[in-house]
Protein backbone atom coordinates (compact mmCIF):
# COMPACT_ATOMS: atom_id res chain seq x y z
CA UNK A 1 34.20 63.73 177.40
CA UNK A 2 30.80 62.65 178.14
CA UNK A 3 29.79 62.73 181.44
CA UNK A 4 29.50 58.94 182.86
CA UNK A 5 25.75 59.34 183.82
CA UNK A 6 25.20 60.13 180.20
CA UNK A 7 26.69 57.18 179.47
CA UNK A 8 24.53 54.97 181.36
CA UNK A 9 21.43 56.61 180.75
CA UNK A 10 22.31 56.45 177.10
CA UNK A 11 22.61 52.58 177.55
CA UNK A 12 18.62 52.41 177.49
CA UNK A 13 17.30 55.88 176.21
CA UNK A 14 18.60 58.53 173.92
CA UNK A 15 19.32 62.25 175.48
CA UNK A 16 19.54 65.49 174.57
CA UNK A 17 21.91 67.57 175.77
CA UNK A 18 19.30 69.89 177.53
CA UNK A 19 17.86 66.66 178.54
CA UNK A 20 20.58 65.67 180.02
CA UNK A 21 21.73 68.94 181.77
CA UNK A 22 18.11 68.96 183.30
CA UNK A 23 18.17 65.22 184.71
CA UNK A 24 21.35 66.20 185.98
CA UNK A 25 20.24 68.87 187.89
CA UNK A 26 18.47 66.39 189.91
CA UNK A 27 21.54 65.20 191.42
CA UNK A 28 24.21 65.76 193.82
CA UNK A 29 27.86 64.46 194.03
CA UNK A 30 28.84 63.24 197.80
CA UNK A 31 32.42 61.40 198.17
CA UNK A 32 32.53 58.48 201.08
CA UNK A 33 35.67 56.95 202.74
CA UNK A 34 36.26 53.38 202.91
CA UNK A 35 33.98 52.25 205.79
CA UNK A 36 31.90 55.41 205.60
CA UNK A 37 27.57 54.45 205.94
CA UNK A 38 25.60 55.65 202.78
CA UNK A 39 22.44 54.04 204.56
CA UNK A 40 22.10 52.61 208.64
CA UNK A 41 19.80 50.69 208.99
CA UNK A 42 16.90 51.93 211.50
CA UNK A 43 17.63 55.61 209.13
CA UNK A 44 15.47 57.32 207.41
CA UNK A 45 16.08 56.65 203.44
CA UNK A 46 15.75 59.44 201.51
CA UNK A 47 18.05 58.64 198.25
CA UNK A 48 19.36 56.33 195.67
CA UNK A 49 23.17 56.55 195.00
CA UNK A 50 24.70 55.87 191.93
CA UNK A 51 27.85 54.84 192.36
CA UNK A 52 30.62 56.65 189.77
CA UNK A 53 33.42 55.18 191.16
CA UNK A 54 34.13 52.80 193.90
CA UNK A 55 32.68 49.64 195.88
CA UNK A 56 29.76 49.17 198.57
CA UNK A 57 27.79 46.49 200.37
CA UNK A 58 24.64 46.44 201.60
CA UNK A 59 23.81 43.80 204.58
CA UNK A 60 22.26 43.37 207.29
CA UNK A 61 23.61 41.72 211.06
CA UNK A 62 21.46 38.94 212.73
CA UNK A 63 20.69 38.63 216.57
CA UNK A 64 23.20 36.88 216.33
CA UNK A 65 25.75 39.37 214.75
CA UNK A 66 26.51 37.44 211.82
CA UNK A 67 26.84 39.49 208.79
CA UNK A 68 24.58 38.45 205.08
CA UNK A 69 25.64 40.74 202.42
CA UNK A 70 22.97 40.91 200.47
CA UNK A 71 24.14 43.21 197.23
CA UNK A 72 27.55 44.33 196.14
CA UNK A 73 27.54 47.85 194.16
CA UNK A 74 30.46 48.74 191.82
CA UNK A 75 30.68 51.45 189.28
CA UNK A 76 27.14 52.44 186.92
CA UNK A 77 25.36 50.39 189.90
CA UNK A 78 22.29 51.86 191.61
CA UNK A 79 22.23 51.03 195.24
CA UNK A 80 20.13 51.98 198.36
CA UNK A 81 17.20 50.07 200.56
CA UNK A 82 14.31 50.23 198.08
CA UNK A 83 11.55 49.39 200.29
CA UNK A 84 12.51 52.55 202.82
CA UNK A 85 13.39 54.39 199.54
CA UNK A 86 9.90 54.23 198.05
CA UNK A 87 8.11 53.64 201.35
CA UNK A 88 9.94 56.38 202.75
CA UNK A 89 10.68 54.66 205.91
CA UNK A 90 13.41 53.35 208.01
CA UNK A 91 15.84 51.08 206.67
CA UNK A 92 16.17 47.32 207.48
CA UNK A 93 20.03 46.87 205.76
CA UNK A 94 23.07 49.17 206.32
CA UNK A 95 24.91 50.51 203.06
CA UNK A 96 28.97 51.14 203.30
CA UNK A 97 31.67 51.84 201.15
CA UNK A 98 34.24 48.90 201.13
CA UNK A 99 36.62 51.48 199.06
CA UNK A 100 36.67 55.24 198.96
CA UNK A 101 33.44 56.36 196.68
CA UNK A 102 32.08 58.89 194.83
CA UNK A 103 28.46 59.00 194.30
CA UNK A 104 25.91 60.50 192.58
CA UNK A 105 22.26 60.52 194.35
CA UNK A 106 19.20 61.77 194.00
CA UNK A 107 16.64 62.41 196.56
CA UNK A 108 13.22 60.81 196.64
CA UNK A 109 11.04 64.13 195.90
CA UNK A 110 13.87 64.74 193.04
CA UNK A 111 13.26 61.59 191.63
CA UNK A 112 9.45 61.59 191.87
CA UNK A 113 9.56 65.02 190.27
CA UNK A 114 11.87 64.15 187.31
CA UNK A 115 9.83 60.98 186.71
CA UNK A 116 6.57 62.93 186.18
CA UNK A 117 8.22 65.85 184.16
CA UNK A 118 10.05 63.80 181.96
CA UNK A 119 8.74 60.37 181.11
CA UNK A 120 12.60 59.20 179.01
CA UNK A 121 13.25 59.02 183.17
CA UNK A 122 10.54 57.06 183.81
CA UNK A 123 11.18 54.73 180.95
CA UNK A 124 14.42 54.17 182.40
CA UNK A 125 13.75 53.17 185.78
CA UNK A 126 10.88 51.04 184.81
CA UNK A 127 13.60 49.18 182.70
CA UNK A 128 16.75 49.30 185.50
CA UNK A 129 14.09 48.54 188.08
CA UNK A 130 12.84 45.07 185.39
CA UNK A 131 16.40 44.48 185.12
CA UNK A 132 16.91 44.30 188.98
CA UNK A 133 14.35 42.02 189.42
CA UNK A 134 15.40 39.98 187.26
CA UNK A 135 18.89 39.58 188.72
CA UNK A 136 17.12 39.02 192.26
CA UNK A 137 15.33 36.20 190.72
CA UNK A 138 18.34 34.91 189.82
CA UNK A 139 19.85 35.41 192.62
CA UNK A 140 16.89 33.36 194.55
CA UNK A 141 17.15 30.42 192.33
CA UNK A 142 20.88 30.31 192.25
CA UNK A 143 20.87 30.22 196.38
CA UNK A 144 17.84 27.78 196.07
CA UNK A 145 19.03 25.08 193.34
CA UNK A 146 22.95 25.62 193.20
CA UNK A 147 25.57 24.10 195.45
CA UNK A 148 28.04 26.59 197.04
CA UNK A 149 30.31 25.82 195.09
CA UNK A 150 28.31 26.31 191.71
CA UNK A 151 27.14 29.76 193.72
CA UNK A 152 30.96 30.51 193.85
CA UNK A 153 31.98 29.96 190.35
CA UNK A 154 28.80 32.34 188.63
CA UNK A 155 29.57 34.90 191.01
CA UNK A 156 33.07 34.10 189.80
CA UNK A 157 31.84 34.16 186.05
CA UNK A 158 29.37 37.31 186.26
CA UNK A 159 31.73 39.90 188.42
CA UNK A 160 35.11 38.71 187.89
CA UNK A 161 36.53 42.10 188.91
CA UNK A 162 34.69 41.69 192.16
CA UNK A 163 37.14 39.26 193.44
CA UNK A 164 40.20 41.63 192.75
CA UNK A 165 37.91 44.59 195.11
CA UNK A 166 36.52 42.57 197.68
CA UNK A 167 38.12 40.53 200.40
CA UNK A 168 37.13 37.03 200.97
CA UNK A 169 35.20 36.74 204.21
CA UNK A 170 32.87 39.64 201.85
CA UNK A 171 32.18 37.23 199.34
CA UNK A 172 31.79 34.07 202.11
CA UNK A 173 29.17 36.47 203.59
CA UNK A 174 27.33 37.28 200.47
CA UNK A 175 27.14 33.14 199.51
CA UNK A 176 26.06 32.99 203.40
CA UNK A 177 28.91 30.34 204.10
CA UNK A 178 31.95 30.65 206.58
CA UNK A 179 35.03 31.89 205.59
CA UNK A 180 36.68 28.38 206.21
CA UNK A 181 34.13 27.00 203.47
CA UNK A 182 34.94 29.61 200.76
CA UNK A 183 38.41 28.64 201.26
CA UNK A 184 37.83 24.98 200.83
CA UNK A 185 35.95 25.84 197.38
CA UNK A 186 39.21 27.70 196.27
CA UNK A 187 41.61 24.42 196.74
């Protein structure tokens, strides 16, 4: 069976095996409990998790203590801060598992070394990381030019599974509407 990494990397560039057995040398496996921090914010960032099996939020709390989910991560998703990952600072979201997780992650000086010794990496970030931004674009226009309810019903659309993983005051906190609202879309 081909390792699930493989898989995803294969999605965008071809491997070897020795390729592969070297990129994944760069890694290490860490399991999470529901509820268990991969990232607090004010931390230190120091890795990028992909996520083999399982479900995570990232977020930040206001003054205020109202919580804005900014990014849900399910399985083959990449997920940490990425300004404190590449800055190498501390972290202005928190990262937690909403299920139990296993993850694979890599380390910053890992994944700066892997990009320069083997440019098939660096291919493949440049096109996951053109890929992101192009689903935070979306993301900006949808919150900018949809109604909530429209908002609703892509997320709906896109991530269908999501709704089956994640409980409802998540998603009302990813939209950035009450839980009350969310419900009101549903009738």
């Amino acid at each position: 069976m081909t390792h699930p990494l493989r898989q995803h990397i294969e999605e965008i560039i071809p491997l070897t095996d020795a390729e592969f057995e070297f990129i994944l040398g760069h890694f290490q496996t860490v399991k999470k409990r529901k509820h268990q921090y991969i990232v607090q914010e004010g931390e230190y960032v120091n890795k990028e998790y992909w996520i083999i099996k399982g479900c995570l939020k990232s977020y930040f709390i206001t003054d205020k203590g109202k919580e804005h989910i900014l990014q849900f991560g399910m399985e083959n998703w990449w997920i940490t801060d990425y300004e404190a990952f590449i800055k190498q600072t501390k972290s202005k979201i928190s990262i937690d598992c909403i299920e139990d997780s296993e993850l694979l992650y890599i380390n910053y000086e890992n994944r700066e070394k892997l990009t320069a010794e083997m440019h098939k990496m660096e291919r493949f970030w440049a096109k996951k990381s053109k890929k992101g931004r192009i689903a935070l674009q979306n993301r900006v226009l949808s919150l900018l030019k949809n109604s909530t309810k429209e908002q609703y019903e892509l997320l709906l659309e896109q991530y269908p599974k999501l709704f089956q993983r994640v409980p409802k005051k998540m998603i009302a906190a990813y939209l950035g509407v009450s839980r009350e609202t969310l419900s009101r879309l549903n009738s």
